[in-house]
Protein backbone atom coordinates (compact mmCIF):
# COMPACT_ATOMS: atom_id res chain seq x y z
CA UNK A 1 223.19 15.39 118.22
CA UNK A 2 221.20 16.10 115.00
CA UNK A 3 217.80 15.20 116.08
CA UNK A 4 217.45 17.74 118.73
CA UNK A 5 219.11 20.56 116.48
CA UNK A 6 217.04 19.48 113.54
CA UNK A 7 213.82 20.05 115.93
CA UNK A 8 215.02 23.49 116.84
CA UNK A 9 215.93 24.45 113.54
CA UNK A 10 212.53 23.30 112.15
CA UNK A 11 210.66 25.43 115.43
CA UNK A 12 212.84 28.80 114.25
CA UNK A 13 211.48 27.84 110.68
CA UNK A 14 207.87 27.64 112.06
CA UNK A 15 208.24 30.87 113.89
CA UNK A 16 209.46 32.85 110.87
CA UNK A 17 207.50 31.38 108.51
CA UNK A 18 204.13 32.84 110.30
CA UNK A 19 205.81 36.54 110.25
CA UNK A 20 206.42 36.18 106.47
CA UNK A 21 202.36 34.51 105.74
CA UNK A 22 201.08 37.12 107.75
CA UNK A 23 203.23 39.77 105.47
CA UNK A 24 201.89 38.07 102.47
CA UNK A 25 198.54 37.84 103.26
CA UNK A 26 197.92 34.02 103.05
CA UNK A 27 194.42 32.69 103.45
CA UNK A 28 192.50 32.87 106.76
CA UNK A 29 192.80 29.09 107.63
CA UNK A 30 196.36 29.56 106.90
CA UNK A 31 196.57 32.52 108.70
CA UNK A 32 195.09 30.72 111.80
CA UNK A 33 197.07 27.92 112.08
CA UNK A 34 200.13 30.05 111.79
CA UNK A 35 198.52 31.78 114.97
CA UNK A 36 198.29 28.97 117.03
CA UNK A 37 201.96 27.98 116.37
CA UNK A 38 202.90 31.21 117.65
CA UNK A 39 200.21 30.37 120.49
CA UNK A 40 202.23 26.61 121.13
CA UNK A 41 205.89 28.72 120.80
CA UNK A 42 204.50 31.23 123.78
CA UNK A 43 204.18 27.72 125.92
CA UNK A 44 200.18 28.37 126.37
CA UNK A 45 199.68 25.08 127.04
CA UNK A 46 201.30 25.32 130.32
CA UNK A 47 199.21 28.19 131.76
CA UNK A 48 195.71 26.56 129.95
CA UNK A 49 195.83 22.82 129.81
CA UNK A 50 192.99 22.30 127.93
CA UNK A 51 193.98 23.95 125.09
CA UNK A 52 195.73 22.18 122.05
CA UNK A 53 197.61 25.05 119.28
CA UNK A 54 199.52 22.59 117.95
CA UNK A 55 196.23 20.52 117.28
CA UNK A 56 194.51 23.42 116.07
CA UNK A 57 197.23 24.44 113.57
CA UNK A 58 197.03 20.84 111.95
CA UNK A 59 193.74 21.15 110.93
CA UNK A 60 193.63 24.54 109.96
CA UNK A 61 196.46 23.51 107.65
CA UNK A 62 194.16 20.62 106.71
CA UNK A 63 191.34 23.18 105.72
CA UNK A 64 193.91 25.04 103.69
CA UNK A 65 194.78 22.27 101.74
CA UNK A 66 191.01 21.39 100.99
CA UNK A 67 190.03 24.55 100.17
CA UNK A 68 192.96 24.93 97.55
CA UNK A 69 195.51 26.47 99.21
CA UNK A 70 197.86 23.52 99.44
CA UNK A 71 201.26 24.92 98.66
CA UNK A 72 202.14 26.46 101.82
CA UNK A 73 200.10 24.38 103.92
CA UNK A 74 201.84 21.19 103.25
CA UNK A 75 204.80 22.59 103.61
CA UNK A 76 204.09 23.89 107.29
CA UNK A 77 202.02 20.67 108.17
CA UNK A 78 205.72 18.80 107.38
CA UNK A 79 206.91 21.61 109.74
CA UNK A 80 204.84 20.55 112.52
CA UNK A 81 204.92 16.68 111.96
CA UNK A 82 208.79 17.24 111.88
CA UNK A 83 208.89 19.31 115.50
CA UNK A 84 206.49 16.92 116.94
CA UNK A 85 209.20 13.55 115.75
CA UNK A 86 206.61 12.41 113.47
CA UNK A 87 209.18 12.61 110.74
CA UNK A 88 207.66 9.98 107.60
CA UNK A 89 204.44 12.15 108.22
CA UNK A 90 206.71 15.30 107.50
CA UNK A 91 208.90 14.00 104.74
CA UNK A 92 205.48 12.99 103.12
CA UNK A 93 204.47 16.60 103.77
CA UNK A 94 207.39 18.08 102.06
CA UNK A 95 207.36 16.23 99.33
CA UNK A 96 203.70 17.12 98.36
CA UNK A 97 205.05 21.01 98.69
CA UNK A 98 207.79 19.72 95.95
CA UNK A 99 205.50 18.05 93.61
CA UNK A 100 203.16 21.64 93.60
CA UNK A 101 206.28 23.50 93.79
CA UNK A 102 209.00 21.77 91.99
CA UNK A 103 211.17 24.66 91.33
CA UNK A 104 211.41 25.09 95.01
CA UNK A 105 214.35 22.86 95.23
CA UNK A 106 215.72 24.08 98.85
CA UNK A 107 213.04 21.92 100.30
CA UNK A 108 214.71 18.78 99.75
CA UNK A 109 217.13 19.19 102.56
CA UNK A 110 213.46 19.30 104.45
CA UNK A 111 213.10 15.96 103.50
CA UNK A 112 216.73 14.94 104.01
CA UNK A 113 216.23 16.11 107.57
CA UNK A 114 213.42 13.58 107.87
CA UNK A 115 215.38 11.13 106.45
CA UNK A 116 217.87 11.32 108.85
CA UNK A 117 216.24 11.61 112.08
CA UNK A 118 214.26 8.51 110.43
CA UNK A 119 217.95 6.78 110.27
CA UNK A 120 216.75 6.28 106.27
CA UNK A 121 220.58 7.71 105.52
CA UNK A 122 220.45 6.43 101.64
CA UNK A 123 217.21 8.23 101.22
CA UNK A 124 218.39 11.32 102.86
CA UNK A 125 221.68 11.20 101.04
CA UNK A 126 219.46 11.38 98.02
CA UNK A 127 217.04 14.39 99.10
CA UNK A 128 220.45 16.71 100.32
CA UNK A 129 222.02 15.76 96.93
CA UNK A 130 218.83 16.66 95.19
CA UNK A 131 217.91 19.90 97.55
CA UNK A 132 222.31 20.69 96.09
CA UNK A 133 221.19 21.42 92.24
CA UNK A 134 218.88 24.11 93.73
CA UNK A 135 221.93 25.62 95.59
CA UNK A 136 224.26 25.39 98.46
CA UNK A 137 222.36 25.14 102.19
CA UNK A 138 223.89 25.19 105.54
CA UNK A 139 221.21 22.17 106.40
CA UNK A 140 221.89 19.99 103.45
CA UNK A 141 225.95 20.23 104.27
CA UNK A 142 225.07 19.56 108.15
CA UNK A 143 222.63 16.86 107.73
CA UNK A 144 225.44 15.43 105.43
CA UNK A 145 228.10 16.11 107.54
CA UNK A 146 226.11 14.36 110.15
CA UNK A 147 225.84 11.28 107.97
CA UNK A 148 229.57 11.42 107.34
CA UNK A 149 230.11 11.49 111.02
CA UNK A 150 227.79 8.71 112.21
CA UNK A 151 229.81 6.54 109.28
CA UNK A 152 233.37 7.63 110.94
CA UNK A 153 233.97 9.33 107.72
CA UNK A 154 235.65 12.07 109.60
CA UNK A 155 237.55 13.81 106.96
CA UNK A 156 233.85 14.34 104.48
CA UNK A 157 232.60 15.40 107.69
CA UNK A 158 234.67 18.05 108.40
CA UNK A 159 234.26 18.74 104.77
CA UNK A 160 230.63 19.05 104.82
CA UNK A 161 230.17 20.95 108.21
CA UNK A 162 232.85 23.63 107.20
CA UNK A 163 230.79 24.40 103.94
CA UNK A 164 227.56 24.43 106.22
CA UNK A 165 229.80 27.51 107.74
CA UNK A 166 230.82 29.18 105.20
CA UNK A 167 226.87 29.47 104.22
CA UNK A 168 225.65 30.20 108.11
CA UNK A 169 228.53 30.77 110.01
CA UNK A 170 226.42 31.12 113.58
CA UNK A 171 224.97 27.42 112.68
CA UNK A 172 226.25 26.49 115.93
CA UNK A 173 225.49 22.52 115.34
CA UNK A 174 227.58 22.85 112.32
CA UNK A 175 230.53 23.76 114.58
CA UNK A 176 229.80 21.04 116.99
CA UNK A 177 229.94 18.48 114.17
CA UNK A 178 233.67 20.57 113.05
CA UNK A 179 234.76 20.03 116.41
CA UNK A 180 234.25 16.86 116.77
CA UNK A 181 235.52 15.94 113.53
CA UNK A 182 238.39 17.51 114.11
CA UNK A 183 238.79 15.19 117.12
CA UNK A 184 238.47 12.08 115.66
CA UNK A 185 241.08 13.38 112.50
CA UNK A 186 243.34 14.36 116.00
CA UNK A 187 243.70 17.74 115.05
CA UNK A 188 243.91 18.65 118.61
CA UNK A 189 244.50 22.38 118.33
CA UNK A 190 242.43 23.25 115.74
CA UNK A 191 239.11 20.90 117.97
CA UNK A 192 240.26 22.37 121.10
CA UNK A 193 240.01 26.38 119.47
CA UNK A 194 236.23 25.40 118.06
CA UNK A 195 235.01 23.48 120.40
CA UNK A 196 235.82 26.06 123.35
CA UNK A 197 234.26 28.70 121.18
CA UNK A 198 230.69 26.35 120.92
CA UNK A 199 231.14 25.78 124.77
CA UNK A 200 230.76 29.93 125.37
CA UNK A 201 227.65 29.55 122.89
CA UNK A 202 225.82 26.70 124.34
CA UNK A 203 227.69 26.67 127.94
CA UNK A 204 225.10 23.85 129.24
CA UNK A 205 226.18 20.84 126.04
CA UNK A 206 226.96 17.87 127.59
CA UNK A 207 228.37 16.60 123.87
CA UNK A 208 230.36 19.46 123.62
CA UNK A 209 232.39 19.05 126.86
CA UNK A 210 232.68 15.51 126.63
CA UNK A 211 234.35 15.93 123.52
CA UNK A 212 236.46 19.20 125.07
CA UNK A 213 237.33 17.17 127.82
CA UNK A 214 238.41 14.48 125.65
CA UNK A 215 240.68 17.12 123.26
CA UNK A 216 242.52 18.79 126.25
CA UNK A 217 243.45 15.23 127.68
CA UNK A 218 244.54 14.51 123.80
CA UNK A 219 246.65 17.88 124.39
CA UNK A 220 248.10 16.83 127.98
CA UNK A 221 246.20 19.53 129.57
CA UNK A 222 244.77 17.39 132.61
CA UNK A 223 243.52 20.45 134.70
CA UNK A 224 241.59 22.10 132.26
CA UNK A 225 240.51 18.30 131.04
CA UNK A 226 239.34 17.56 134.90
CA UNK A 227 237.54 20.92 135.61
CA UNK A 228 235.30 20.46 132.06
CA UNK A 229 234.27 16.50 133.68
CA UNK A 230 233.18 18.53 136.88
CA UNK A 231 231.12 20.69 135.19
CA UNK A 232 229.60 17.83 133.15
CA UNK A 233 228.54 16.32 136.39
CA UNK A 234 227.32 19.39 137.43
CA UNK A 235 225.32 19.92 134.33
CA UNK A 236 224.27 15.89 134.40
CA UNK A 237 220.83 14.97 136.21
């Protein structure tokens, strides 16, 4: 569940980091780079083979970095390593930013995220706790509500993904991870009401009405629990 939301989350990142470097008027390599991300996000590849923006943003970040302007660029080279799954290239990344940057505490949940999609848990345990004495983040409560959940630790779950609410309440992952906490703690009603609210916002989840299907047969509701299984067949290759 997390890895593929931690990849989007980390391409949205990407994307609105370039308007704000452009705003501030970054360095030219930096400047570039950021332009062929935007150039990777508009699909060009699939219209001009040949071309490589994702390649081409790497090592303009790489020129940044010699020519002095490391701060930002290591923290969008963990960016990219981190949407392209290389994720001990990215937490290395990040945590160059955070040595330059130390006061920039958020980033740790960067490196959590790493962490976890590494399976590292311990280590990302650490970086969310650390990225916590910087201030509350939606991604440092989801990425540990994710580690509660993967350890059956459904009641810190719920815990952590209902704080990662309170901070972003459209984080739709963090509502999957309620929903399905609230599943595995049985509280039917309350993981049938938020998991039929993700289902309108990501209508195609396969997760989500597994675990839908799973709460209305909890609730006795066998219709509505057959329809959702036909529309995960539909929705399954």
């Amino acid at each position: 569940m997390w890895k593929r939301r931690c990849t989007l989350i980390a391409l949205v990142l990407l994307i609105s980091l370039s308007v704000f470097f452009k705003a501030a008027g970054q360095s030219q390599y930096i400047q570039n780079g950021m332009q062929a991300l935007v150039y990777h996000a508009m699909q060009i590849e699939r219209f001009f083979p040949e071309l490589d923006p994702v390649g081409a943003a790497i090592g303009e970040f790489e020129k940044a970095i010699q020519a002095g302007d490391g701060d930002e660029a290591h923290l969008l080279l963990g960016l990219v390593y981190q949407n392209m799954g290389l994720d001990q290239q990215a937490a290395a990344e990040f945590q160059r930013f955070l040595r330059r940057n130390p006061e920039d505490g958020w980033a740790w949940a960067l490196v959590g995220d790493s962490y976890l999609r590494l399976g590292e848990y311990s280590l990302a345990q650490q970086a969310y706790a650390k990225s916590k004495e910087y201030g509350s983040f939606a991604r440092s409560h989801f990425g540990l509500g994710s580690i509660f959940l993967d350890a059956q630790d459904y009641t810190a779950a719920r815990e952590a993904f209902e704080l990662a609410l309170e901070e972003a309440p459209d984080f739709l992952g963090a509502r999957v991870g309620l929903g399905i906490s609230l599943y595995h703690l049985e509280e039917y009603e309350e993981a049938v009401e938020v998991l039929e609210l993700t289902q309108l916002l990501d209508p195609r989840s396969v997760e989500i009405h597994h675990y839908l299907a799973l709460t209305y047969d909890a609730l006795g509701r066998t219709e509505q629990a057959e329809h959702t299984r036909e529309r995960i067949t539909q929705l399954t290759p």
